[in-house]
C-alpha atoms as a PDB file:
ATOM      1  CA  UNK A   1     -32.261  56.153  78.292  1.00  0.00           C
ATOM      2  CA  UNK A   2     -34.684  57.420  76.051  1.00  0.00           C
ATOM      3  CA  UNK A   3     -33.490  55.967  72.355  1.00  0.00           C
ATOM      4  CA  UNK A   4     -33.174  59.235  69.569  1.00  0.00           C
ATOM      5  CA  UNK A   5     -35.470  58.539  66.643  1.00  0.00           C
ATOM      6  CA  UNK A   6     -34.941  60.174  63.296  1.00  0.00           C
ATOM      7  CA  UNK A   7     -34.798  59.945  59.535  1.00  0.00           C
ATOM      8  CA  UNK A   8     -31.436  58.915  57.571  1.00  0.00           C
ATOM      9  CA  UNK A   9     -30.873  58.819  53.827  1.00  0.00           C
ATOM     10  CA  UNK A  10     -27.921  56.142  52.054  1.00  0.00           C
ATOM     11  CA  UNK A  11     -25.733  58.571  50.199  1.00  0.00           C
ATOM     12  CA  UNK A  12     -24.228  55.893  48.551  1.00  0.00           C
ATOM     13  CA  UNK A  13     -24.662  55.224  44.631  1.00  0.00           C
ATOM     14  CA  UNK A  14     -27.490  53.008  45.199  1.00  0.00           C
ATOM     15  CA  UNK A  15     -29.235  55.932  47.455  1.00  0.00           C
ATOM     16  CA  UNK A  16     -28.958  58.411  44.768  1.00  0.00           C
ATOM     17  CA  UNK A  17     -29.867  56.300  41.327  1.00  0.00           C
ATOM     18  CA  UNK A  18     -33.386  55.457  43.898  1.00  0.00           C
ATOM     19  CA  UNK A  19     -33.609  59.610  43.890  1.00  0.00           C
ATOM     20  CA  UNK A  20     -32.671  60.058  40.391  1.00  0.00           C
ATOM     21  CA  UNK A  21     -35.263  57.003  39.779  1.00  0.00           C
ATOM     22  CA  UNK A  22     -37.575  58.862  41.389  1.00  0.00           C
ATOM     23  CA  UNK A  23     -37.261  62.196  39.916  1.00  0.00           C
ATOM     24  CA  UNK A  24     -37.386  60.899  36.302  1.00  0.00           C
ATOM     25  CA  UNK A  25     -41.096  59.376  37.561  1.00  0.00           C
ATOM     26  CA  UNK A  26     -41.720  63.053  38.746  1.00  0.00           C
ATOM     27  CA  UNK A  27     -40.675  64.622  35.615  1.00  0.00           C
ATOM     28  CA  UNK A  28     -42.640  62.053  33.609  1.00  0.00           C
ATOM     29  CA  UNK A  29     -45.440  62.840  35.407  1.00  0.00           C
ATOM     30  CA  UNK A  30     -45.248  67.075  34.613  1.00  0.00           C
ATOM     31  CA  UNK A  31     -44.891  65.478  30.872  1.00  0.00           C
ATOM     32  CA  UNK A  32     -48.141  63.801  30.925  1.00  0.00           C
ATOM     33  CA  UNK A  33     -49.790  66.630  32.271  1.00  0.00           C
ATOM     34  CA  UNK A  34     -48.327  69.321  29.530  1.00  0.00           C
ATOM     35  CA  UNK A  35     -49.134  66.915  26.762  1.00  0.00           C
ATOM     36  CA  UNK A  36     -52.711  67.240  28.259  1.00  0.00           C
ATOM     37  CA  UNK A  37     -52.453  70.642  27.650  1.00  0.00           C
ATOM     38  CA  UNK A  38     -52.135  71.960  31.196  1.00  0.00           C
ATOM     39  CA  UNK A  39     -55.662  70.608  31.875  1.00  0.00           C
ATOM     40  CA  UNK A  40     -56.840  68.661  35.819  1.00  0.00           C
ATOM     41  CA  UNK A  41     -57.473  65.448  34.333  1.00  0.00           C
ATOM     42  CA  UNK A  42     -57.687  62.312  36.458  1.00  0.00           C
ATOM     43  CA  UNK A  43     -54.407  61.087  35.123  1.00  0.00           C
ATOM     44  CA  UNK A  44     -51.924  63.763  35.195  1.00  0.00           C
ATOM     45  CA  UNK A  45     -53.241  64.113  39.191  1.00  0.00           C
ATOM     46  CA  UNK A  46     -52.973  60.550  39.917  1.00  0.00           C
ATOM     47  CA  UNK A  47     -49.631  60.073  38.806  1.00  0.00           C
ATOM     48  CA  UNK A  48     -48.671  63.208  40.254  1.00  0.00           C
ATOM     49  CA  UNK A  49     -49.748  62.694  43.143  1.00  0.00           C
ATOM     50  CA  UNK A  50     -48.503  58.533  43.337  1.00  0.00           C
ATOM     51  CA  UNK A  51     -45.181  59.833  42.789  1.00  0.00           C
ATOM     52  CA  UNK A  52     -45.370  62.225  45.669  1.00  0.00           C
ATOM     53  CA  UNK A  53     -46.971  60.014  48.081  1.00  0.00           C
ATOM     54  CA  UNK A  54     -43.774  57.587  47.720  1.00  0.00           C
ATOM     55  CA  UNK A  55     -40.953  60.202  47.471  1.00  0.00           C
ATOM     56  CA  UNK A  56     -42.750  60.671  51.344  1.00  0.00           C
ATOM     57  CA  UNK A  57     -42.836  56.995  52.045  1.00  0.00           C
ATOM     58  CA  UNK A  58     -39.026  57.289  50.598  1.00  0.00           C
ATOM     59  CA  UNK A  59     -38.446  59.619  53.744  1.00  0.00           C
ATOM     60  CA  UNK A  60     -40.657  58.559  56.515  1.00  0.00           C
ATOM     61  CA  UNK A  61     -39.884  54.838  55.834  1.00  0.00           C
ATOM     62  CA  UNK A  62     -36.130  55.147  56.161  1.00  0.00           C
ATOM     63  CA  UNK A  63     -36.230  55.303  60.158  1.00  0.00           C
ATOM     64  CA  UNK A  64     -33.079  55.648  62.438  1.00  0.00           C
ATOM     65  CA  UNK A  65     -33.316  54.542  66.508  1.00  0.00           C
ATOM     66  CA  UNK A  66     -30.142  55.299  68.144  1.00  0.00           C
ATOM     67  CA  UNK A  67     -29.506  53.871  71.961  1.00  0.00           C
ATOM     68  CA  UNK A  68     -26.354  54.453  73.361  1.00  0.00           C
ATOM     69  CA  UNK A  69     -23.861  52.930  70.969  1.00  0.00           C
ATOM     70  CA  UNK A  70     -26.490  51.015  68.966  1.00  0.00           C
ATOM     71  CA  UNK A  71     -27.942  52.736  65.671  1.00  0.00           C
ATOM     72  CA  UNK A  72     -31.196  51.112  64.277  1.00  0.00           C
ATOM     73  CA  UNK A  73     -31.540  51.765  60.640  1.00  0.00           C
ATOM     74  CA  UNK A  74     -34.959  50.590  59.308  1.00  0.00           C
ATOM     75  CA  UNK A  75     -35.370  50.246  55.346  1.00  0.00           C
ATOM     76  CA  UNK A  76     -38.206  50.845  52.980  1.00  0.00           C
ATOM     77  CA  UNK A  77     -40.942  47.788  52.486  1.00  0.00           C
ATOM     78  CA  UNK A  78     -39.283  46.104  55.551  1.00  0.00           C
ATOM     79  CA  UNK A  79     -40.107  45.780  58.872  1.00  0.00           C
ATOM     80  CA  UNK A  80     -36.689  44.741  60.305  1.00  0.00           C
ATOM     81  CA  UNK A  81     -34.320  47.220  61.339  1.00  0.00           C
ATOM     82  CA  UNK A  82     -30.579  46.690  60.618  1.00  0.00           C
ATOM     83  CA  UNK A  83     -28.345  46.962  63.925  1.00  0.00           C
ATOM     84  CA  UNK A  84     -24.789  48.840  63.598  1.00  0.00           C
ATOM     85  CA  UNK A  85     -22.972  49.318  67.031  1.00  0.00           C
ATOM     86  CA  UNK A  86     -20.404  52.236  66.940  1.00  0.00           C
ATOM     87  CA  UNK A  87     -17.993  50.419  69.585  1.00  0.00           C
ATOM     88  CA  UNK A  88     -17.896  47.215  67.206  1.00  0.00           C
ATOM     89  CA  UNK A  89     -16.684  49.333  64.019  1.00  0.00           C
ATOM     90  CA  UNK A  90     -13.562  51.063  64.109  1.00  0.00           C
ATOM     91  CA  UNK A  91     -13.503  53.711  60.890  1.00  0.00           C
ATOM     92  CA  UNK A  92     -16.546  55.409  61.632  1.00  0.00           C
ATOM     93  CA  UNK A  93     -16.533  58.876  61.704  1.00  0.00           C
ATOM     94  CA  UNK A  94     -19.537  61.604  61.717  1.00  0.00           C
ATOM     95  CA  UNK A  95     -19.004  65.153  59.575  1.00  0.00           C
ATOM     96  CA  UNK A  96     -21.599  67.575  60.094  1.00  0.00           C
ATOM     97  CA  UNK A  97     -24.735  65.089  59.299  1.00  0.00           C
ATOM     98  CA  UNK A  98     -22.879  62.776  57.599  1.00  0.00           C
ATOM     99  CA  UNK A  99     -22.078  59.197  59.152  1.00  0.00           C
ATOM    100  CA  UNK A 100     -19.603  56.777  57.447  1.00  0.00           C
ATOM    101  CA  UNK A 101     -18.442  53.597  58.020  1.00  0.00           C
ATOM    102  CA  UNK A 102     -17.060  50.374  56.034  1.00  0.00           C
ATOM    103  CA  UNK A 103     -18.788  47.338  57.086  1.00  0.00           C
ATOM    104  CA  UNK A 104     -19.044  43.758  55.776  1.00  0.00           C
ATOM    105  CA  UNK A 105     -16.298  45.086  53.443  1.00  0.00           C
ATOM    106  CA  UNK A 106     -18.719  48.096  52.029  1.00  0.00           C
ATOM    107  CA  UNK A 107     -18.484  51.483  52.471  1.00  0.00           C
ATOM    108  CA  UNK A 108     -21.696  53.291  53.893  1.00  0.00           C
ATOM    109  CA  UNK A 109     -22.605  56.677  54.056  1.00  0.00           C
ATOM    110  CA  UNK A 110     -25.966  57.778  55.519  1.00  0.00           C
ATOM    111  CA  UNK A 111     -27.531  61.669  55.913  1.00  0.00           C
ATOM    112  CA  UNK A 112     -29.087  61.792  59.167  1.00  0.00           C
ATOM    113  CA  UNK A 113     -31.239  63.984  60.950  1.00  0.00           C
ATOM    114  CA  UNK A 114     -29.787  66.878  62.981  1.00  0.00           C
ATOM    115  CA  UNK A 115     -30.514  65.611  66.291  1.00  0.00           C
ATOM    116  CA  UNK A 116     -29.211  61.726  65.685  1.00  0.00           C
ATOM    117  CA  UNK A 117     -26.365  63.275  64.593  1.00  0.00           C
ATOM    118  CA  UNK A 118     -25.851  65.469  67.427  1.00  0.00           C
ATOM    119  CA  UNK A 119     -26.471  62.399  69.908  1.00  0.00           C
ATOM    120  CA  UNK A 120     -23.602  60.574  67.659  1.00  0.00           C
ATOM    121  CA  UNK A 121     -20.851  63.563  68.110  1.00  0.00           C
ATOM    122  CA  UNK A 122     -22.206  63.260  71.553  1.00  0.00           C
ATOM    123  CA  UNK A 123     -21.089  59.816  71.925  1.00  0.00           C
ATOM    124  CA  UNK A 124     -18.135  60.113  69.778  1.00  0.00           C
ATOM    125  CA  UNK A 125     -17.167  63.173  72.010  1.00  0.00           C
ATOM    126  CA  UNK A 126     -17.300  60.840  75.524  1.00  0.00           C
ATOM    127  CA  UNK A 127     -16.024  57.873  74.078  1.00  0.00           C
ATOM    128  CA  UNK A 128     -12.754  59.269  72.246  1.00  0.00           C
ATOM    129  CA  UNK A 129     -13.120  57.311  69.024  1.00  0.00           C
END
């Protein structure tokens, strides 16, 4: 089998405040540049274009392998992937592109691509959970 590969995004509060985070940098950035008075300069580009470059690596970093029951969720800065096996947790349930489940006595909820997803209803579908 073939393993799914994909992108997933936490939805969780910690997920969001890195967005929000990453927006205010984004905003700051569009501040510099009007206070420069609309003008190319070398710093209203560079900072622009830094906080671009890791909203991306914020996206492409945040990698999801899925192989039969096994989901591998890779994180930002880290080359490990976390492994989460749907037949080991028992309140996990997928809504549209939404995947949640409790584990180590946390609730997770992760956006995931469309076709990671599909695989998951997929399994979910066969398996009867």
């Amino acid at each position: 089998m073939v393993p799914k590969r994909g992108y997933f995004q936490p939805i969780d509060s910690v997920g969001l405040m890195s967005w929000l985070w990453w927006g205010v940098f984004l905003m700051l950035s569009f501040i510099i540049w009007n206070e420069i008075g609309f003008k190319l300069d070398i710093l209203p580009i560079v900072s622009i274009l830094l906080v671009l470059i890791v909203g991306l690596l914020m996206i492409i970093r945040r990698r999801v392998y899925l192989a039969g029951s096994q989901i591998f969720l890779g994180r930002i800065l880290m080359a490990e992937y976390e492994k989460v096996k749907l037949e080991d947790i028992d309140n996990w349930q997928i809504k549209g592109r939404i995947l949640s489940f409790e584990r180590a006595d946390r609730k997770r909820k992760y956006l995931l691509s469309r076709n990671v997803a599909e695989q998951i209803k997929g399994y979910k579908d066969t398996n009867g959970r």
